[in-house]
N, C-alpha and C. Protein backbone atom coordinates (compact mmCIF):
# COMPACT_ATOMS: atom_id res chain seq x y z
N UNK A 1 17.70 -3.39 25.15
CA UNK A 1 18.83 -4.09 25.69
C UNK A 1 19.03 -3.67 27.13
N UNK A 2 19.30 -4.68 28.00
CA UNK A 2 20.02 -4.07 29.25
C UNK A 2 21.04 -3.65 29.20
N UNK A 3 21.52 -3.02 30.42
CA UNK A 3 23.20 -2.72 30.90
C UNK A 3 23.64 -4.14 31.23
N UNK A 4 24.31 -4.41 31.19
CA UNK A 4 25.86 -5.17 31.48
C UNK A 4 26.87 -5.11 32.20
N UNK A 5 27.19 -5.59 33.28
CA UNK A 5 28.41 -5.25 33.62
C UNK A 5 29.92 -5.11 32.93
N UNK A 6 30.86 -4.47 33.24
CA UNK A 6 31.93 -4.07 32.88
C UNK A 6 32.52 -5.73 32.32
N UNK A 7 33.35 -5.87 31.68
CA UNK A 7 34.20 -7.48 31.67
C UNK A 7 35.11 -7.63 29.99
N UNK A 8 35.39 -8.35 29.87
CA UNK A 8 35.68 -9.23 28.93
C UNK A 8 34.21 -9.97 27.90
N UNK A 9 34.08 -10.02 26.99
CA UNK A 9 33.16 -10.73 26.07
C UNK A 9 33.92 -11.14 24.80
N UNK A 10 33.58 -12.36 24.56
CA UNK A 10 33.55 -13.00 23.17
C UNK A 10 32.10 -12.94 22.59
N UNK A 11 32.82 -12.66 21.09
CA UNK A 11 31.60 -12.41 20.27
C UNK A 11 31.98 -13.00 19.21
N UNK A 12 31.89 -14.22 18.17
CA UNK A 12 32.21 -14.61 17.17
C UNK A 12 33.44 -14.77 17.48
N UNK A 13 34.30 -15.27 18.29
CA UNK A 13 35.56 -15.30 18.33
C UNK A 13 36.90 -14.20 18.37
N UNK A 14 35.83 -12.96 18.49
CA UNK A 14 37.17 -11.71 18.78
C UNK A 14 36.93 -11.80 20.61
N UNK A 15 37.42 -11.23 20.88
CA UNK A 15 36.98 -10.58 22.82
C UNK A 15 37.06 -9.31 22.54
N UNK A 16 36.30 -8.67 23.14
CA UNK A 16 36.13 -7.21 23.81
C UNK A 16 36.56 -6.95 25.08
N UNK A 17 37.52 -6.00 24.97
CA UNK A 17 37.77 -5.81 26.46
C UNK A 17 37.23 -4.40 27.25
N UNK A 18 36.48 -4.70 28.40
CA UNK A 18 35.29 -3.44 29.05
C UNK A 18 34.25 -3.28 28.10
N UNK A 19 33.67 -4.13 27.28
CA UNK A 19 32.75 -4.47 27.24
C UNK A 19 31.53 -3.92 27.25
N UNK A 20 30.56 -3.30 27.52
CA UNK A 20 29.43 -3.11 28.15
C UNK A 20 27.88 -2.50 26.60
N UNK A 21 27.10 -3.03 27.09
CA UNK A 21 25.46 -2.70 26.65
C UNK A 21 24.96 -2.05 27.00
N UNK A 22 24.66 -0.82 26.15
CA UNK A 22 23.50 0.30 26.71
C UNK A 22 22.20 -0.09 26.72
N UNK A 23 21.44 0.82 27.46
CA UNK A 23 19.86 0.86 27.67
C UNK A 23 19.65 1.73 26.44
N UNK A 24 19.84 1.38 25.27
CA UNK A 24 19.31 2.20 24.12
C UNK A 24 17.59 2.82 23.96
N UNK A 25 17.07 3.66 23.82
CA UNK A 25 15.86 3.92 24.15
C UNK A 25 15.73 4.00 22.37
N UNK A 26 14.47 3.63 22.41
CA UNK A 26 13.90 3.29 20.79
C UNK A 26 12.64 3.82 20.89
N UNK A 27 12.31 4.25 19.31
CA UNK A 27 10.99 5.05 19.21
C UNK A 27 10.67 4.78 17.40
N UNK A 28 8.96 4.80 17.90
CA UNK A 28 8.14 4.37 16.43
C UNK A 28 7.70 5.43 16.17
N UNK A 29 7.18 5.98 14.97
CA UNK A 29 6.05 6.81 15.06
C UNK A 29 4.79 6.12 14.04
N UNK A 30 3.76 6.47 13.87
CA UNK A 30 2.60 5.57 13.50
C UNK A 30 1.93 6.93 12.83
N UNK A 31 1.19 6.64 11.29
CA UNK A 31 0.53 7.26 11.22
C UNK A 31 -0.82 6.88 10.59
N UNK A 32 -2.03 7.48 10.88
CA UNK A 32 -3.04 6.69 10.16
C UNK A 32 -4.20 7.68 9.63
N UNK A 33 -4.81 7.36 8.14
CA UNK A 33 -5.62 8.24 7.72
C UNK A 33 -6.58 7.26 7.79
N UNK A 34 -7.72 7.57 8.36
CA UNK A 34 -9.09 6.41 7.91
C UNK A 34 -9.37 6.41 6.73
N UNK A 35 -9.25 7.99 5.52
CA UNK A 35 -10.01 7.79 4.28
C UNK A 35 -9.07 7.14 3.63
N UNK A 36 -7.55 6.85 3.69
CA UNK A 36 -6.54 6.10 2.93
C UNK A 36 -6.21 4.53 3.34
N UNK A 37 -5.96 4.76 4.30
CA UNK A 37 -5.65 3.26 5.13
C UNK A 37 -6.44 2.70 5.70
N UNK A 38 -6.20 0.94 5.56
CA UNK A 38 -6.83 0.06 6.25
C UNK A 38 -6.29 0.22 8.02
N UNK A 39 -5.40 0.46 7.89
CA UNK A 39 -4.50 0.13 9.29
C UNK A 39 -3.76 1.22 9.51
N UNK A 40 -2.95 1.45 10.80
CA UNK A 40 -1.98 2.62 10.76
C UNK A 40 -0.69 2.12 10.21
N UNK A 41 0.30 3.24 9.71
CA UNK A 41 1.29 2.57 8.85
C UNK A 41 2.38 3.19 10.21
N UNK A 42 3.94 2.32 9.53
CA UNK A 42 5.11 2.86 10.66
C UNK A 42 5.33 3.65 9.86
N UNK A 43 5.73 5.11 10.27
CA UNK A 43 6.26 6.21 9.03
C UNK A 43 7.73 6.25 9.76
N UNK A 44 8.08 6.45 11.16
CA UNK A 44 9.86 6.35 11.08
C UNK A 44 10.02 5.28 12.51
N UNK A 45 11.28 5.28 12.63
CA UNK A 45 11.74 4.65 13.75
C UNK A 45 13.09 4.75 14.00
N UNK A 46 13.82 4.24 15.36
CA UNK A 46 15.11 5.02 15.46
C UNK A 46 15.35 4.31 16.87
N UNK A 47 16.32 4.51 16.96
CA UNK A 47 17.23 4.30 18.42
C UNK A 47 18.04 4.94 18.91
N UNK A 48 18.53 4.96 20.06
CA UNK A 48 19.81 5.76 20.68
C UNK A 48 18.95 7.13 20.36
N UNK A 49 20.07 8.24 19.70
CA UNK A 49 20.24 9.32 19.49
C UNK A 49 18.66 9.80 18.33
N UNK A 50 18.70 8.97 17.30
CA UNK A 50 17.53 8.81 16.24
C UNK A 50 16.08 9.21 17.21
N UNK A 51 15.78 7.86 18.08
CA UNK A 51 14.70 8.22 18.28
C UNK A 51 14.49 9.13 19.98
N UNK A 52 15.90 9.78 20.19
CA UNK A 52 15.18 10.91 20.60
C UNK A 52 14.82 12.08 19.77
N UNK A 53 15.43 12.15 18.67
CA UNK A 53 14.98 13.11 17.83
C UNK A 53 13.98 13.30 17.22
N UNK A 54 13.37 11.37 17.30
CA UNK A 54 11.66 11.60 16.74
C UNK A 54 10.62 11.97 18.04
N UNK A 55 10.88 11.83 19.31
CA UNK A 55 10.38 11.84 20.45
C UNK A 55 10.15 13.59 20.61
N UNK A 56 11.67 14.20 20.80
CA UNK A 56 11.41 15.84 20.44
C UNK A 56 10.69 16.52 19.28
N UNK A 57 10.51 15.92 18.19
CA UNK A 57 9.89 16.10 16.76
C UNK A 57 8.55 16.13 17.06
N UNK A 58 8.46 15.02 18.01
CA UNK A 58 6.53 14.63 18.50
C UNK A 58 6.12 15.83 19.40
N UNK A 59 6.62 16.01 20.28
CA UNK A 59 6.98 17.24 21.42
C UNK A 59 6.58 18.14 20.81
N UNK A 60 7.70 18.36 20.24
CA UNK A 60 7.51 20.29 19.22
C UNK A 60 6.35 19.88 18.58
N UNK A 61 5.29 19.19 17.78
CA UNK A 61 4.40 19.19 17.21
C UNK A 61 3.49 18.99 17.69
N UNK A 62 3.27 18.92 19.24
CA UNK A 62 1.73 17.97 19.79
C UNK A 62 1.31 16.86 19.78
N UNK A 63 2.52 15.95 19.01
CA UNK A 63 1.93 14.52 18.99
C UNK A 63 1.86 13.73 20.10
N UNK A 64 1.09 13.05 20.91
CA UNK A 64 1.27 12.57 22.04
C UNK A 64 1.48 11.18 21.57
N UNK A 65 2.60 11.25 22.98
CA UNK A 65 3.96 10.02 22.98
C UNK A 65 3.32 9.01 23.75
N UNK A 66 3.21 7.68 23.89
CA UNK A 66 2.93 6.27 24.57
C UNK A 66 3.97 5.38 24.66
N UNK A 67 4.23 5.48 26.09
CA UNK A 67 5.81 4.22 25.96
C UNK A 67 5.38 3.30 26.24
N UNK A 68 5.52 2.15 25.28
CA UNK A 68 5.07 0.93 25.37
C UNK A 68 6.12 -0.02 24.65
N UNK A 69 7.20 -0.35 25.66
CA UNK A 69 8.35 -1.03 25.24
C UNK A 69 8.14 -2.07 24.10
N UNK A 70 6.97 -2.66 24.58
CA UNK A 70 6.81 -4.48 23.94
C UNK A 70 6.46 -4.02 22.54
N UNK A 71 5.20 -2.95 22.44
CA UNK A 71 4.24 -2.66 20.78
C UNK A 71 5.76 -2.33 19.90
N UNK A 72 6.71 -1.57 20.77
CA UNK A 72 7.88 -0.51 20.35
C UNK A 72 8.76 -1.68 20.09
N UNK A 73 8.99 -3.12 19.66
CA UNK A 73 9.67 -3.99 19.81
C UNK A 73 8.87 -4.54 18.40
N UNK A 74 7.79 -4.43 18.35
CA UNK A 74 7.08 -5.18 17.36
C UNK A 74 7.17 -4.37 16.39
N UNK A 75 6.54 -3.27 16.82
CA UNK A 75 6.66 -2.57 15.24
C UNK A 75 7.40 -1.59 14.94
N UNK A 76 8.71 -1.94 15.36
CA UNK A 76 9.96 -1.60 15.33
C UNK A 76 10.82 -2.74 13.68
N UNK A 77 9.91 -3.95 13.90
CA UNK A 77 10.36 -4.89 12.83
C UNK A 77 9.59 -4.65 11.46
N UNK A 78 8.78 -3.60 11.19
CA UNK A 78 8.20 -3.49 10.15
C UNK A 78 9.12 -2.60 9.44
N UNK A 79 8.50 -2.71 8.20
CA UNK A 79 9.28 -1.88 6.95
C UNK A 79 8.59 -0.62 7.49
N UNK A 80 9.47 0.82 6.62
CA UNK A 80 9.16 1.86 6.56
C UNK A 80 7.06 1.65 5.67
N UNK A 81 6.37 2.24 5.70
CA UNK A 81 5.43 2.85 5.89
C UNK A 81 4.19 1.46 5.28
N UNK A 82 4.95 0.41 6.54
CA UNK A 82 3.88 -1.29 6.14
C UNK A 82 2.90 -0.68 7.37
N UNK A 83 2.00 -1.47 7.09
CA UNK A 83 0.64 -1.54 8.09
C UNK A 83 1.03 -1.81 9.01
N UNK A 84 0.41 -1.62 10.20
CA UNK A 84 0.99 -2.47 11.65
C UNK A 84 0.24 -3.92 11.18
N UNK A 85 0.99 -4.85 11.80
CA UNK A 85 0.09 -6.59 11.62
C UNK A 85 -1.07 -6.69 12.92
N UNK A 86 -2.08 -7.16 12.17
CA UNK A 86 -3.54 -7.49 12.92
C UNK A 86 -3.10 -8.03 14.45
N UNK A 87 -1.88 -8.50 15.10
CA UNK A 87 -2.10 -8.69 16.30
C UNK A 87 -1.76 -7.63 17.18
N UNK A 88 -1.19 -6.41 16.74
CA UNK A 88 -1.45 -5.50 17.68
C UNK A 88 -2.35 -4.34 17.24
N UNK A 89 -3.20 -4.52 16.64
CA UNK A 89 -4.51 -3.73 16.23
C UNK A 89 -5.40 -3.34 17.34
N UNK A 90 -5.59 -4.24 18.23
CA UNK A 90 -6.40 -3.92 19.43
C UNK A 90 -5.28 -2.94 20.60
N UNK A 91 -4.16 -2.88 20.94
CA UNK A 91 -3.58 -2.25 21.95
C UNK A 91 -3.43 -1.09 20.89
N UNK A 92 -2.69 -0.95 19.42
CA UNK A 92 -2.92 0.53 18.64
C UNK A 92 -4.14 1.37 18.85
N UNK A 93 -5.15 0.73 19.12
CA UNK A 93 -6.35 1.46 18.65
C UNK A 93 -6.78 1.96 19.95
N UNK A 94 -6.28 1.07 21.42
CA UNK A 94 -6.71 1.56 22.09
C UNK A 94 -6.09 3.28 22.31
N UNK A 95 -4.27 3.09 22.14
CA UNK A 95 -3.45 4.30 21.45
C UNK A 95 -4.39 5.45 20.74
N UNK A 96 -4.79 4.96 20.00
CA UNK A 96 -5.76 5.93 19.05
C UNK A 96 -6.87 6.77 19.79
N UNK A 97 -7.30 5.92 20.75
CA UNK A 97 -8.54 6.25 21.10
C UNK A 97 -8.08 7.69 22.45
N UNK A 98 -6.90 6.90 22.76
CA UNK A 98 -6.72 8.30 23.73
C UNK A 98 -5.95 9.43 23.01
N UNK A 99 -5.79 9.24 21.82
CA UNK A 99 -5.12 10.77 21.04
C UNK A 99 -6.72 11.14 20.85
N UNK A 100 -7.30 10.37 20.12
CA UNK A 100 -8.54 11.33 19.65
C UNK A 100 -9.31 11.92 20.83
N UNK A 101 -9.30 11.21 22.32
CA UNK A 101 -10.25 11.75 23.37
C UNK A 101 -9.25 13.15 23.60
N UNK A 102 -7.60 12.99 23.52
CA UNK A 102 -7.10 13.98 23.99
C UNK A 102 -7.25 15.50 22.70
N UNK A 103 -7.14 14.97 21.73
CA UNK A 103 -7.37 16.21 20.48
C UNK A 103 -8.80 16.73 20.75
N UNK A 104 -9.92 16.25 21.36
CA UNK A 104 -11.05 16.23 21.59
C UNK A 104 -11.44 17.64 22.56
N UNK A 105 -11.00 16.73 24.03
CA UNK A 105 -10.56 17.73 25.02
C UNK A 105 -9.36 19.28 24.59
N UNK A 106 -8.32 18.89 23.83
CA UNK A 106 -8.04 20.11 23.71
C UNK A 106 -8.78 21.45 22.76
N UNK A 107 -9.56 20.24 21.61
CA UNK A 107 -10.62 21.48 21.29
C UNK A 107 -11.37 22.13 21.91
N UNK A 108 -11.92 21.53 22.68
CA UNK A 108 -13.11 22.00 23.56
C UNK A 108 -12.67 23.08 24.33
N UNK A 109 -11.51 22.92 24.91
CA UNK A 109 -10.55 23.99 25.96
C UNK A 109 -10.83 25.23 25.48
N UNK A 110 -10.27 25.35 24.06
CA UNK A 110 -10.02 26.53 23.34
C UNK A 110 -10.89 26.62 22.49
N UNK A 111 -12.36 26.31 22.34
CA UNK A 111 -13.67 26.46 22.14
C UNK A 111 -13.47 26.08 20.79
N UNK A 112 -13.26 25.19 20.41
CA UNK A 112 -12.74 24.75 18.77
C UNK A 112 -13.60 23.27 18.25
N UNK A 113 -14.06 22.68 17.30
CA UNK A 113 -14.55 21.74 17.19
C UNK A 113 -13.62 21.21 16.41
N UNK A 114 -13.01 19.79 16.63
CA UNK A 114 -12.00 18.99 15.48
C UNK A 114 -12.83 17.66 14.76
């Protein structure tokens, strides 16, 4: 959502007075096993306050974060732990491909094979 200026609004016939729309920040998280799943599934999602708490959750654990407003809009409309749908399979995977190059590189750092 955008901001809004300050005002008056009707909504269904009440008014609001001062008014205004936050820039709510929203967050998915995705998870995917190749030996279980066809696809990656949504495991949570959240807004406002919610999904900074999944954002710090990712943080504290190493999960690396991708802001991608539009994917974060789409599969934001799925049920808790549905597949992502085949039209964003190609921009997920590209997602995928830079966690695994990055889990990759951090093995290697610390002389580790994953």
């Amino acid at each position: 959502m955008m901001g809004a200026p300050h005002g008056d609004k009707r909504i269904d016939g009440m008014e609001l007075k001062g008014y205004k729309q936050r820039n709510f920040k929203k967050a998915v998280a995705l998870k995917y096993d190749p030996g279980k799943d066809r696809a990656p599934r949504m495991t949570a999602k959240g807004q406002g306050h919610l999904a900074e708490k999944i954002i710090a959750l990712a943080r504290l654990h190493g999960i690396p974060i991708q802001e991608d407003p539009a994917l974060v809009q789409v599969l934001s409309q799925l049920d808790f732990y549905q597949e992502i749908p085949p039209e964003v399979y190609l921009v997920v995977a590209e997602i995928l491909a830079f966690v695994y190059s990055m889990h990759q590189r951090r093995a290697s750092h610390f002389g580790r094979k994953e």
